[in-house]
PDB file of N, CA and C in Angstrom:
ATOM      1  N   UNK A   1      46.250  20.755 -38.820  1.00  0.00           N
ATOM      2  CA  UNK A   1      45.172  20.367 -37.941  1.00  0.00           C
ATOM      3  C   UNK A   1      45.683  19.494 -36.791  1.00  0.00           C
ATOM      4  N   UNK A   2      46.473  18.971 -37.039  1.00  0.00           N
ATOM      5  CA  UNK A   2      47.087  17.573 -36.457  1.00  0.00           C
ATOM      6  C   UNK A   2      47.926  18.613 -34.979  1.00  0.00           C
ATOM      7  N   UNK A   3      48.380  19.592 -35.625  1.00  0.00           N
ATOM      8  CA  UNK A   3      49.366  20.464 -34.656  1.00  0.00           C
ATOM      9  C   UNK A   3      47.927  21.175 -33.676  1.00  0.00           C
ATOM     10  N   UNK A   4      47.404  21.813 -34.034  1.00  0.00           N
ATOM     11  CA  UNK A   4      46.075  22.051 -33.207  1.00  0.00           C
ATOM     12  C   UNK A   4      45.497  21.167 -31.999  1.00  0.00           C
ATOM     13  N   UNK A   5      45.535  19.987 -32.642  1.00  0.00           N
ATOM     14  CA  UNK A   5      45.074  18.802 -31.538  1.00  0.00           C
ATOM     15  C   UNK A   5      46.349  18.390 -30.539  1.00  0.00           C
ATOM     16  N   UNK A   6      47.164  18.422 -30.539  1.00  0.00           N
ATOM     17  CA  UNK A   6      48.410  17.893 -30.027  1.00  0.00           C
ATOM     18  C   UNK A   6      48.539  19.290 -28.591  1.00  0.00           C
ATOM     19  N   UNK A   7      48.244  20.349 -29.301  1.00  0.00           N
ATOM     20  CA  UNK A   7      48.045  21.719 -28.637  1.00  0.00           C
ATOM     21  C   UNK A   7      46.999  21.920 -27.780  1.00  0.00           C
ATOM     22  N   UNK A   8      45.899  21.349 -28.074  1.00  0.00           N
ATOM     23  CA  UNK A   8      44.707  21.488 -27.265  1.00  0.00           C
ATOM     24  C   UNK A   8      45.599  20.489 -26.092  1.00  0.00           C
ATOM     25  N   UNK A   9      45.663  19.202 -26.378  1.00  0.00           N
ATOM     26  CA  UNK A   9      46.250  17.723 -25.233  1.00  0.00           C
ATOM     27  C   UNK A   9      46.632  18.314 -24.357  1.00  0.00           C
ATOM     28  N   UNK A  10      48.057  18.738 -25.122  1.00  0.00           N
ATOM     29  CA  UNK A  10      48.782  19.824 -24.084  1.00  0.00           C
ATOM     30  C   UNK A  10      48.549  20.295 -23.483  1.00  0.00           C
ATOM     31  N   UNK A  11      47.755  21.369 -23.845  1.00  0.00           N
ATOM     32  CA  UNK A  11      47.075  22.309 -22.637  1.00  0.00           C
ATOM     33  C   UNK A  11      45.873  21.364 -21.859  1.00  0.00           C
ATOM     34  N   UNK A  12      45.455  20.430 -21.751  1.00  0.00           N
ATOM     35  CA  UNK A  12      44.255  20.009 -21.579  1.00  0.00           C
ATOM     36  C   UNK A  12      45.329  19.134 -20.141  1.00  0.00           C
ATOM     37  N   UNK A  13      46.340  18.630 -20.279  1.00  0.00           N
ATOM     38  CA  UNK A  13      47.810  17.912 -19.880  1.00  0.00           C
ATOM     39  C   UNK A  13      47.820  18.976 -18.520  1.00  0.00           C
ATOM     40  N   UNK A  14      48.547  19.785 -19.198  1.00  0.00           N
ATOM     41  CA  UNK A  14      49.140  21.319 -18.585  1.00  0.00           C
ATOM     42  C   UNK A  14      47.769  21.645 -16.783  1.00  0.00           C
ATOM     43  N   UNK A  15      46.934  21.716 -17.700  1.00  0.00           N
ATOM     44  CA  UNK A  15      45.800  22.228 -16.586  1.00  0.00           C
ATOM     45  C   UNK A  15      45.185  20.806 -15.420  1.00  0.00           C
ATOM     46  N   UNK A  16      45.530  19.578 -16.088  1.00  0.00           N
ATOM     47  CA  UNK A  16      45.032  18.641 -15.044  1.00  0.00           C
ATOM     48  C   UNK A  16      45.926  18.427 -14.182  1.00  0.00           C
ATOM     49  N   UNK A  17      47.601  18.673 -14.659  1.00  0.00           N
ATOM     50  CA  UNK A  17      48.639  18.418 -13.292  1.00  0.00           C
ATOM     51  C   UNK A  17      48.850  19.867 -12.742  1.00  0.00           C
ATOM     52  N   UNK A  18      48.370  21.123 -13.243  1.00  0.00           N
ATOM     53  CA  UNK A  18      48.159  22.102 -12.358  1.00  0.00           C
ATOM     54  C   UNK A  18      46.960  22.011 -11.270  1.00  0.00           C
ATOM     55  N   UNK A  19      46.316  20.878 -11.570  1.00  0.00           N
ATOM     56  CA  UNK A  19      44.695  20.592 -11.110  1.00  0.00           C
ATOM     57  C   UNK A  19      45.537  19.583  -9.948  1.00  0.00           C
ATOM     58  N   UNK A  20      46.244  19.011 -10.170  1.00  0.00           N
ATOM     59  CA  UNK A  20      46.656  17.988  -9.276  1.00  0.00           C
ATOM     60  C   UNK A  20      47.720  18.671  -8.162  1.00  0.00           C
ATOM     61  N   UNK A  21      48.746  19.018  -8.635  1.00  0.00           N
ATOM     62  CA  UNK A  21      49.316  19.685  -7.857  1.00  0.00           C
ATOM     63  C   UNK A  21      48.816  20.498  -6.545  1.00  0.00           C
ATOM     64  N   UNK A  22      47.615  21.232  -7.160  1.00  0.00           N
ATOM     65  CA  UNK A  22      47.117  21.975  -6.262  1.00  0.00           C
ATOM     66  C   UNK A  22      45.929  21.252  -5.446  1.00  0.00           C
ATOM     67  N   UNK A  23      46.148  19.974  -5.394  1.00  0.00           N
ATOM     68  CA  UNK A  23      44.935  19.169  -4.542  1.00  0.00           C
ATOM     69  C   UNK A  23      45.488  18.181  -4.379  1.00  0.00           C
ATOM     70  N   UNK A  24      46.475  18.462  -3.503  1.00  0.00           N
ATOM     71  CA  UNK A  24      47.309  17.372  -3.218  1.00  0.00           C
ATOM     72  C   UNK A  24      47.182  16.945  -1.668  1.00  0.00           C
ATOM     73  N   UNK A  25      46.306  17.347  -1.126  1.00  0.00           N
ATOM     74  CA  UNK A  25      45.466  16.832   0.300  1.00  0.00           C
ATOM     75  C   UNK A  25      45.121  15.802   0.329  1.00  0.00           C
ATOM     76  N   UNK A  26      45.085  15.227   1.408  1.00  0.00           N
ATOM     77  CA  UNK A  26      44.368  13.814   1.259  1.00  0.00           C
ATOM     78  C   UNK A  26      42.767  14.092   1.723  1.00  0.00           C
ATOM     79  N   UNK A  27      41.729  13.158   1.516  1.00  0.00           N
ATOM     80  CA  UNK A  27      40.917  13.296   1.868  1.00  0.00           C
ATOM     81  C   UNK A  27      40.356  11.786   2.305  1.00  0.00           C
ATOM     82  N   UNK A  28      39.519  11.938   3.268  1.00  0.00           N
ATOM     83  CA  UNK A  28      38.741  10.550   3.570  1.00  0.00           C
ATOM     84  C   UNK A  28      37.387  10.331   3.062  1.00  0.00           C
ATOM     85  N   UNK A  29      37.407   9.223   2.066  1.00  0.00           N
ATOM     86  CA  UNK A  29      35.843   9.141   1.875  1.00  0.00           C
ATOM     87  C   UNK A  29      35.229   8.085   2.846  1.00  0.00           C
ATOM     88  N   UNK A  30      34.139   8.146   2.946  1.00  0.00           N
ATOM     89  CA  UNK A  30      33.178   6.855   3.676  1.00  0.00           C
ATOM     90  C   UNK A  30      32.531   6.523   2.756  1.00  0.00           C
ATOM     91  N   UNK A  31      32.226   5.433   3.389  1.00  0.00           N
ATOM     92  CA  UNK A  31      30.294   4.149   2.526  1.00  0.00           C
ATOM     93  C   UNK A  31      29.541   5.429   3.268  1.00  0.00           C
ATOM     94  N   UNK A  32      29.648   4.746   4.497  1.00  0.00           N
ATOM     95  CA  UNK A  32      28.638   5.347   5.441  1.00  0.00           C
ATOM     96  C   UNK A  32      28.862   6.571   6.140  1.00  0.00           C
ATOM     97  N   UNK A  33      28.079   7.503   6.855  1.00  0.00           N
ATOM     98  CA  UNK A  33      28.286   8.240   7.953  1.00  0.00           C
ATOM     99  C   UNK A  33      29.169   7.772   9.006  1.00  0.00           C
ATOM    100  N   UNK A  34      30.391   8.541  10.043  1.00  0.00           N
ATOM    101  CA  UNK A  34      31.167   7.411  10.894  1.00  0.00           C
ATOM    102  C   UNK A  34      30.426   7.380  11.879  1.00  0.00           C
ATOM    103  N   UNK A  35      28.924   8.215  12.586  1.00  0.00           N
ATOM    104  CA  UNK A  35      28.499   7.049  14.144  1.00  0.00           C
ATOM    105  C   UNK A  35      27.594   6.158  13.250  1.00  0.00           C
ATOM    106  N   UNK A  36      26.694   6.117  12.039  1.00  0.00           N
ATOM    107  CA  UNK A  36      26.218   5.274  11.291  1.00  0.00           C
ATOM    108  C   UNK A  36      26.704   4.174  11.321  1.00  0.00           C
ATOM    109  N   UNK A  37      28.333   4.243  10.711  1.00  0.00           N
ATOM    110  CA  UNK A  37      28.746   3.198   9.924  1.00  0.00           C
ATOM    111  C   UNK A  37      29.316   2.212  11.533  1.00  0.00           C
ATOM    112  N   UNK A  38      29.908   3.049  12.460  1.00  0.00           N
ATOM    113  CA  UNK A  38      30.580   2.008  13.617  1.00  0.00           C
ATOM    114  C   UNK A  38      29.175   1.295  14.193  1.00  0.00           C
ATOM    115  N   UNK A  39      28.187   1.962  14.125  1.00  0.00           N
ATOM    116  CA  UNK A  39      26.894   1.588  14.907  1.00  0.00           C
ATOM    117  C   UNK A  39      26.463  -0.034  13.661  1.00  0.00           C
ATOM    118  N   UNK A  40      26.646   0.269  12.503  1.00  0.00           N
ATOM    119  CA  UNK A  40      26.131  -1.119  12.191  1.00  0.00           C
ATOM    120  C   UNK A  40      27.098  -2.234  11.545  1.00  0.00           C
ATOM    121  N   UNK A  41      28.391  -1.641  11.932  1.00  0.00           N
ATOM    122  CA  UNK A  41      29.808  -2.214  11.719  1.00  0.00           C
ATOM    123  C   UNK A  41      30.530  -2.744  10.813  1.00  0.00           C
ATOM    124  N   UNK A  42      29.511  -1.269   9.747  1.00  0.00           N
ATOM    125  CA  UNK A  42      30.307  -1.356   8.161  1.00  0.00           C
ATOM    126  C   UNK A  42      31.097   0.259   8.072  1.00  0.00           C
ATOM    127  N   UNK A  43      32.564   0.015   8.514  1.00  0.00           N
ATOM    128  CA  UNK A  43      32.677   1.449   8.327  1.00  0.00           C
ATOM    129  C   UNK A  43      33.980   1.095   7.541  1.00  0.00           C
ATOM    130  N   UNK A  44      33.890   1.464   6.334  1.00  0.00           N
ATOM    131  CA  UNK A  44      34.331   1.172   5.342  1.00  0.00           C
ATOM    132  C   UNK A  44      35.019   2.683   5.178  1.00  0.00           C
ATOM    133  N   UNK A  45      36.164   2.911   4.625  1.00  0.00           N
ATOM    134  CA  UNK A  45      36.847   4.633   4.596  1.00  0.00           C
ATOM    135  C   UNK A  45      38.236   4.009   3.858  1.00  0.00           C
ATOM    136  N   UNK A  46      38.480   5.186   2.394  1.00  0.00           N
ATOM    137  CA  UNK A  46      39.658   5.078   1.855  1.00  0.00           C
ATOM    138  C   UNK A  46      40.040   6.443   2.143  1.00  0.00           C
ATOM    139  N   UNK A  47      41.570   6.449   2.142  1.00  0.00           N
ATOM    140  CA  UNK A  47      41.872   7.823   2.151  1.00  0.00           C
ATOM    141  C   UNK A  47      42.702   8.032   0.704  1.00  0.00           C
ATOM    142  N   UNK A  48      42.433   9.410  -0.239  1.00  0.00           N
ATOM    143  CA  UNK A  48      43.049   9.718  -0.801  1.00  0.00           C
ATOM    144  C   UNK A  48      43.640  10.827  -1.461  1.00  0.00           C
ATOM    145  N   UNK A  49      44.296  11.021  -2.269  1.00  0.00           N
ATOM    146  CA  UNK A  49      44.428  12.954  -2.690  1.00  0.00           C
ATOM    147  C   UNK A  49      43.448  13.109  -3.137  1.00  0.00           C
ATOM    148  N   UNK A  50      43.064  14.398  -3.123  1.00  0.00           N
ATOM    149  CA  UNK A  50      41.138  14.989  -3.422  1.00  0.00           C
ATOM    150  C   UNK A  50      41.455  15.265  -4.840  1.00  0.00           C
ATOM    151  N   UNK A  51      42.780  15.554  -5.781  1.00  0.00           N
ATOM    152  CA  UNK A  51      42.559  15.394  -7.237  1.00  0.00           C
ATOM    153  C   UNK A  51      42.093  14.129  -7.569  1.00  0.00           C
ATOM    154  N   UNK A  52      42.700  12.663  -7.190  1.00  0.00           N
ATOM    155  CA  UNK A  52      42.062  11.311  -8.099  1.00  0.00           C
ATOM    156  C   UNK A  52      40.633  11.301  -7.323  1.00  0.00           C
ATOM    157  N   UNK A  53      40.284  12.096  -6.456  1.00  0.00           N
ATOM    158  CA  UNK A  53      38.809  11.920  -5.859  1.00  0.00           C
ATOM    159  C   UNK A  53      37.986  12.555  -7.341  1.00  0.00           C
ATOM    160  N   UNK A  54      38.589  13.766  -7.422  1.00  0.00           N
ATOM    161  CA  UNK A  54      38.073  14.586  -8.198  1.00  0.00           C
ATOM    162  C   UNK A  54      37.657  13.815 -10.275  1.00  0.00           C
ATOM    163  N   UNK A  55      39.286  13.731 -10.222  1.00  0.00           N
ATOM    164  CA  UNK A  55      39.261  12.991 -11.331  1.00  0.00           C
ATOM    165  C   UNK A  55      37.764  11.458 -11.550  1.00  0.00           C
ATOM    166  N   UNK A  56      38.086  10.746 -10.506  1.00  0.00           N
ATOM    167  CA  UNK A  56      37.129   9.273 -10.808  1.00  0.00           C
ATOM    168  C   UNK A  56      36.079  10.199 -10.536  1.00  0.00           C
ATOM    169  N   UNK A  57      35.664  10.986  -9.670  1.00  0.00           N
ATOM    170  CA  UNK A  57      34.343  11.568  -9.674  1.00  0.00           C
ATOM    171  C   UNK A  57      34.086  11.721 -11.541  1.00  0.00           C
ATOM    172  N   UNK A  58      34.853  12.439 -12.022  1.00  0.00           N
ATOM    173  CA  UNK A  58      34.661  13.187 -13.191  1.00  0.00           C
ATOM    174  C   UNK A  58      34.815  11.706 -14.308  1.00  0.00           C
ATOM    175  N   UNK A  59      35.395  11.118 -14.279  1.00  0.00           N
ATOM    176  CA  UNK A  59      35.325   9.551 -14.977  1.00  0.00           C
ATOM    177  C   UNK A  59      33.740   8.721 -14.946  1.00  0.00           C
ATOM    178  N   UNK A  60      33.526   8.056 -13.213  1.00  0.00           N
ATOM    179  CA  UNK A  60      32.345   8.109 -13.402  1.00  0.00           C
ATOM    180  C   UNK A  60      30.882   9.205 -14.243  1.00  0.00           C
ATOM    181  N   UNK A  61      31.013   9.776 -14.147  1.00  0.00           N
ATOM    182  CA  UNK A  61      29.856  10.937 -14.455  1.00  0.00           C
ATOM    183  C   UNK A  61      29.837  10.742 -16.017  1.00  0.00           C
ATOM    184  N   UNK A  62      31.461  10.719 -16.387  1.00  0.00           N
ATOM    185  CA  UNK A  62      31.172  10.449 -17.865  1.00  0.00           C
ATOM    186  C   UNK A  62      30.893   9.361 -18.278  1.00  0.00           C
ATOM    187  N   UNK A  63      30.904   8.087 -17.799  1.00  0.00           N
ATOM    188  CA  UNK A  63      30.367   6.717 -18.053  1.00  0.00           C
ATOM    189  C   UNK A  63      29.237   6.785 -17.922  1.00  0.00           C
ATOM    190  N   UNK A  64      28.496   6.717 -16.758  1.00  0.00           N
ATOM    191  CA  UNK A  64      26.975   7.340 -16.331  1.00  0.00           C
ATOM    192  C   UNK A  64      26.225   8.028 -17.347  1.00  0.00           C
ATOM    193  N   UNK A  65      26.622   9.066 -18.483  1.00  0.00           N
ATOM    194  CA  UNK A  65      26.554   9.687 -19.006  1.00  0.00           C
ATOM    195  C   UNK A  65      26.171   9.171 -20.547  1.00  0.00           C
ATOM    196  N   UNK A  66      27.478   8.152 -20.652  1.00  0.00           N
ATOM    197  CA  UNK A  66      27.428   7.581 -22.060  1.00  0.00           C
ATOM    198  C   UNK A  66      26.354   6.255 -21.666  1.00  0.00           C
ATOM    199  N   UNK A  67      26.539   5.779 -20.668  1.00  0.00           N
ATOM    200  CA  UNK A  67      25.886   4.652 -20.505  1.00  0.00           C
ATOM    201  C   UNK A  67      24.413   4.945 -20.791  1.00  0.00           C
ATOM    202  N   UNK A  68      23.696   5.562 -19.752  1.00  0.00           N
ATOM    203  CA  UNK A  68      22.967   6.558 -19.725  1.00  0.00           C
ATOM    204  C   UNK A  68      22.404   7.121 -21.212  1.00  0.00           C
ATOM    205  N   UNK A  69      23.304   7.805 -22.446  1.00  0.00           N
ATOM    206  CA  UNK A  69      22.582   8.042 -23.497  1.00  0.00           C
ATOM    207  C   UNK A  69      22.486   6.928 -24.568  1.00  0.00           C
ATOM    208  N   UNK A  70      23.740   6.250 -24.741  1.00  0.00           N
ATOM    209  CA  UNK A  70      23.165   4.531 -25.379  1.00  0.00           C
ATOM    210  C   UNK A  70      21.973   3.750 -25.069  1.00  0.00           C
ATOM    211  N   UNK A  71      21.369   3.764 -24.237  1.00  0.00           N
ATOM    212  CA  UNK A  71      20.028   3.119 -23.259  1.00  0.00           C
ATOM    213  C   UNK A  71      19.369   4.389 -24.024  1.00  0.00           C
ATOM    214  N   UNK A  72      19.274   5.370 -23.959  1.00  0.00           N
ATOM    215  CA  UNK A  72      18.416   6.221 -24.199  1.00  0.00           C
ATOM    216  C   UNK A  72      18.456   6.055 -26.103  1.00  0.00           C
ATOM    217  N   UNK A  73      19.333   5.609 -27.064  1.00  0.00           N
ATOM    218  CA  UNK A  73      19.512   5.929 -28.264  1.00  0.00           C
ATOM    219  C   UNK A  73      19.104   4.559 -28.866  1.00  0.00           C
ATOM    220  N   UNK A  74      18.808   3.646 -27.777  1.00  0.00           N
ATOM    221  CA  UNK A  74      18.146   2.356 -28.037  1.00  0.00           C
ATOM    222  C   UNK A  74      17.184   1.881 -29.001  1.00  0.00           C
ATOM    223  N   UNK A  75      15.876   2.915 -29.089  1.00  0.00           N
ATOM    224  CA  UNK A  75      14.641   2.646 -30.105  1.00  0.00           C
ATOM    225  C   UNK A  75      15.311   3.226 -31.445  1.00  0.00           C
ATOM    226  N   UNK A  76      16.157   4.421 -31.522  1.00  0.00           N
ATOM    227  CA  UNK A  76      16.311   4.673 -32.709  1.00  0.00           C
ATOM    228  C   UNK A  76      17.305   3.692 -33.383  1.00  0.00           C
ATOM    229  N   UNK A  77      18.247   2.699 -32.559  1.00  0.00           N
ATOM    230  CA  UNK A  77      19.235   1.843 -33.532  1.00  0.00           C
ATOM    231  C   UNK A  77      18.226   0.877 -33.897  1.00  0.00           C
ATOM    232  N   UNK A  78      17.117   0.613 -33.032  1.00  0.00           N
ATOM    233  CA  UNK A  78      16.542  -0.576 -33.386  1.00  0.00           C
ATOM    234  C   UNK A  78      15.659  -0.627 -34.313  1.00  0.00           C
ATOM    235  N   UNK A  79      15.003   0.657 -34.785  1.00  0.00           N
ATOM    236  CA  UNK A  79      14.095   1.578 -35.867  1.00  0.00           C
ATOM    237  C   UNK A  79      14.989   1.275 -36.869  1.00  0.00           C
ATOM    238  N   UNK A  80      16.150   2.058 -36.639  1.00  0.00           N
ATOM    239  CA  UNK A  80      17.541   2.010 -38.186  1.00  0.00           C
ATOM    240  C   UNK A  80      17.934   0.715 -38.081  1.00  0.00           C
ATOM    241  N   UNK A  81      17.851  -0.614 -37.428  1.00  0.00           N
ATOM    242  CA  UNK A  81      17.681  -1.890 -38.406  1.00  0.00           C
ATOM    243  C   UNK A  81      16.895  -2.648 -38.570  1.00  0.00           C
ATOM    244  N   UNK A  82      15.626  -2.078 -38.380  1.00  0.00           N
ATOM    245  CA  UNK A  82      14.627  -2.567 -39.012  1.00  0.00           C
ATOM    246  C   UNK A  82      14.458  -2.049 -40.315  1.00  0.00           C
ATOM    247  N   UNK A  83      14.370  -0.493 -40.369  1.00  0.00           N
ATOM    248  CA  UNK A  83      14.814  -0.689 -41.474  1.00  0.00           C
ATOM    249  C   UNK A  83      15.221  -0.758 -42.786  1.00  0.00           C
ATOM    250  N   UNK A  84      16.656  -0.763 -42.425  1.00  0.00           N
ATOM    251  CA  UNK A  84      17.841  -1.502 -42.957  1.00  0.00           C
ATOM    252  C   UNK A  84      17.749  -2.884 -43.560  1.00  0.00           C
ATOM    253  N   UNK A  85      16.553  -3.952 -42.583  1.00  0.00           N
ATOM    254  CA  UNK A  85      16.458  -4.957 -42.919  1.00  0.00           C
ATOM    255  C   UNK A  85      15.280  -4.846 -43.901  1.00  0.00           C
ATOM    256  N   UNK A  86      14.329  -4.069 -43.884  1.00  0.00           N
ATOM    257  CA  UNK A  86      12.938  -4.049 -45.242  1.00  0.00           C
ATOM    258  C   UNK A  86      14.062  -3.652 -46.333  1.00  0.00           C
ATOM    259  N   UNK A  87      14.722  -2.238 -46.069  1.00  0.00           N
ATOM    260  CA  UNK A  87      15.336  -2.275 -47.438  1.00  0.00           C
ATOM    261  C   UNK A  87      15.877  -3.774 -48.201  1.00  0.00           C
ATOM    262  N   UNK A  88      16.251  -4.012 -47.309  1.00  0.00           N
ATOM    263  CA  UNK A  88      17.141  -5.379 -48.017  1.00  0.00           C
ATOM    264  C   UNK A  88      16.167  -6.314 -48.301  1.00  0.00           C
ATOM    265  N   UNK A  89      15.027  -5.928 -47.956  1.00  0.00           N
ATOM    266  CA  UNK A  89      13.927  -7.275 -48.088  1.00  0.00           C
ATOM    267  C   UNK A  89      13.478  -6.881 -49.662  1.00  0.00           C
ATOM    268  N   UNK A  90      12.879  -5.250 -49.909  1.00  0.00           N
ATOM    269  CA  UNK A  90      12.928  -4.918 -50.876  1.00  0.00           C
ATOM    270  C   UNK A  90      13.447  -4.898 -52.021  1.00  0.00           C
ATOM    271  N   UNK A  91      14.528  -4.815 -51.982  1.00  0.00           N
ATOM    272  CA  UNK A  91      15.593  -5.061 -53.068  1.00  0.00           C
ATOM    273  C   UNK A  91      15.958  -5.956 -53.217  1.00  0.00           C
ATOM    274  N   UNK A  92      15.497  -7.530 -52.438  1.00  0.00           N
ATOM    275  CA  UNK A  92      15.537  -8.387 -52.976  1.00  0.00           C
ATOM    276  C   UNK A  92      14.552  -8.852 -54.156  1.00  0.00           C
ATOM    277  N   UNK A  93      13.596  -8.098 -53.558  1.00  0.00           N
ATOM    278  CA  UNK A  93      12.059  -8.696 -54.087  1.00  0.00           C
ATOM    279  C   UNK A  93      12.202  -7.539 -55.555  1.00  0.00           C
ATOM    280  N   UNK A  94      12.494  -6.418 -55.605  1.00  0.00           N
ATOM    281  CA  UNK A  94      12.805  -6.166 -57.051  1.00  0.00           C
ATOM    282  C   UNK A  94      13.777  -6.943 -57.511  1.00  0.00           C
ATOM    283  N   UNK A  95      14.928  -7.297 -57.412  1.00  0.00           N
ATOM    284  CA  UNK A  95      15.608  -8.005 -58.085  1.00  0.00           C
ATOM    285  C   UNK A  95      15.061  -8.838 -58.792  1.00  0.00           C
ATOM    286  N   UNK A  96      14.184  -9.826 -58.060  1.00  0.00           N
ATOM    287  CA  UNK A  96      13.097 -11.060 -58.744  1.00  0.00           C
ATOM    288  C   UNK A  96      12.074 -10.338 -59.451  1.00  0.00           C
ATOM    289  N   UNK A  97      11.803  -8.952 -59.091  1.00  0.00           N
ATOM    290  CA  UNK A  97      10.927  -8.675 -60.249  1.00  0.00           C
ATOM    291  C   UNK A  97      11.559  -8.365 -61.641  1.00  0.00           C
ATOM    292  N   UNK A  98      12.390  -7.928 -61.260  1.00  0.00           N
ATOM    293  CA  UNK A  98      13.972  -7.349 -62.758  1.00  0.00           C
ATOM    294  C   UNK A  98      13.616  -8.920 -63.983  1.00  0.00           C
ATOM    295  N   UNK A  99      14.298  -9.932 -62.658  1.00  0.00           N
ATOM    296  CA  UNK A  99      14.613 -11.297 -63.645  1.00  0.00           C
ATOM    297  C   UNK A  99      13.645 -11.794 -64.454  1.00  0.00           C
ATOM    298  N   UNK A 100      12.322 -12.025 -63.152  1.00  0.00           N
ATOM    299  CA  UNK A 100      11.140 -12.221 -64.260  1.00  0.00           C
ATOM    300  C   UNK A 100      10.219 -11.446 -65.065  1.00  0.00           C
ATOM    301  N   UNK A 101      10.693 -10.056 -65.241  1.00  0.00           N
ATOM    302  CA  UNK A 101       9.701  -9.585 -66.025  1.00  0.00           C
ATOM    303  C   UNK A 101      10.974  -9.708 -67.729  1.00  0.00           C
ATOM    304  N   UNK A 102      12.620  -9.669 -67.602  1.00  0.00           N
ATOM    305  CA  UNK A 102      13.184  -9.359 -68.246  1.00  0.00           C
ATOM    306  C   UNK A 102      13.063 -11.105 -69.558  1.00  0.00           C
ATOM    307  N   UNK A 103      12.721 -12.120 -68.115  1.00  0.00           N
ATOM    308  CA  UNK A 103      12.632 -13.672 -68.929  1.00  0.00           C
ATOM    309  C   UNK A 103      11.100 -13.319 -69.532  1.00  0.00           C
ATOM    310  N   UNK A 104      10.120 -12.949 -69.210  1.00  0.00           N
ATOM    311  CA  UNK A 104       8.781 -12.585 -69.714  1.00  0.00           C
ATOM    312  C   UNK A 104       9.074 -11.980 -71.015  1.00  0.00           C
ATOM    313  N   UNK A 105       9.597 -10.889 -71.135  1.00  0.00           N
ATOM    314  CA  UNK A 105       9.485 -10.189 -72.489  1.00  0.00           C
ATOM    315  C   UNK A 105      10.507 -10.881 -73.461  1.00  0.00           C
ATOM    316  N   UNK A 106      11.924 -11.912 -73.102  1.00  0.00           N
ATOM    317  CA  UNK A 106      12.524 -12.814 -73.905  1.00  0.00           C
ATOM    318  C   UNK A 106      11.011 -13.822 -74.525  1.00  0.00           C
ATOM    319  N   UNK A 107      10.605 -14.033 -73.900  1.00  0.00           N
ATOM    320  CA  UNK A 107       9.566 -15.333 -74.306  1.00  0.00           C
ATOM    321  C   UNK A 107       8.462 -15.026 -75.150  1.00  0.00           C
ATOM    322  N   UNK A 108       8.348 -13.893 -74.701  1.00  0.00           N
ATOM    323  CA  UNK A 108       6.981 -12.658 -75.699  1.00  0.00           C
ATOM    324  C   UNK A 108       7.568 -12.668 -76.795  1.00  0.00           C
ATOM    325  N   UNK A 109       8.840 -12.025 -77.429  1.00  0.00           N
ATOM    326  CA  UNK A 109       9.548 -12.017 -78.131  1.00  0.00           C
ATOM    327  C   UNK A 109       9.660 -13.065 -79.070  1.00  0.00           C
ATOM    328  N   UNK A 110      10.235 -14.659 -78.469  1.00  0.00           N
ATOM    329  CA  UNK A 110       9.798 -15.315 -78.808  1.00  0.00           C
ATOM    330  C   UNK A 110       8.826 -16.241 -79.834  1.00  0.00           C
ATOM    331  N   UNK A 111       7.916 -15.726 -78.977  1.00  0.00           N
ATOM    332  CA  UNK A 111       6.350 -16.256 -79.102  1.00  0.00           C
ATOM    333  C   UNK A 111       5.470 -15.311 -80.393  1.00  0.00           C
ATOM    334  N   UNK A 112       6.295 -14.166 -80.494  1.00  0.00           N
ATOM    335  CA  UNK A 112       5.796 -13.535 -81.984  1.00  0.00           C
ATOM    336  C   UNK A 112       6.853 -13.584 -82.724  1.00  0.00           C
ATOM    337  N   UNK A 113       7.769 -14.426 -82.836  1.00  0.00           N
ATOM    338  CA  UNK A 113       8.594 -14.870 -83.879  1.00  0.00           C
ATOM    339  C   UNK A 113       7.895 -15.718 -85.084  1.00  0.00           C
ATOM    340  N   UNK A 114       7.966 -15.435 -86.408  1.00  0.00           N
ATOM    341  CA  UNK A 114       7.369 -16.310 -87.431  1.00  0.00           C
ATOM    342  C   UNK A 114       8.029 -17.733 -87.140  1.00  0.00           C
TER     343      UNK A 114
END
């Protein structure tokens, strides 16, 4: 199994520096539009190869993504410890029923002794 996964990497390896290689252009991003951005004299511009454009594009999206479904998976963790916490409330409260019904029938016992 272990050889399978190492194989997938690989190829997973293999296809992102064939991905890179072949997008090896630079590209310019902006904040803004450029007569926008000179007109209100934020013109902000990195230049870089359009694979790490590509790549952080594809990074963000997956953060966004997870971020995004944790926020969304919110009521159900908070459902599963609530509860998590009755169970435990429960099984405390049998426990105390265990002890005192088990000291009850010692004393019954007891109490119809000649």
């Amino acid at each position: 199994m272990n050889f399978l996964r190492y194989l997938l990497l690989g190829l997973l390896a293999l296809i992102l520096v064939v991905l890179a290689l072949a997008n090896r252009s630079l590209v310019t991003l902006r904040l803004l539009p450029e007569d926008f951005g000179g007109y209100v004299g934020l013109d902000a511009a990195v230049t870089l190869p359009l694979f790490i454009v590509m790549l952080l594009a594809m990074a963000v999206g997956l953060l966004i993504g997870f971020v995004w479904e944790w926020l969304r998976e919110h009521k159900h963790r908070a459902e599963a410890r609530s509860q998590r916490a009755q169970k435990e409330q429960l099984e405390q409260e049998l426990a105390r029923t265990r002890t005192a019904s088990d000291r009850d029938e010692v004393l019954a016992l007891l109490d119809n002794a000649p």
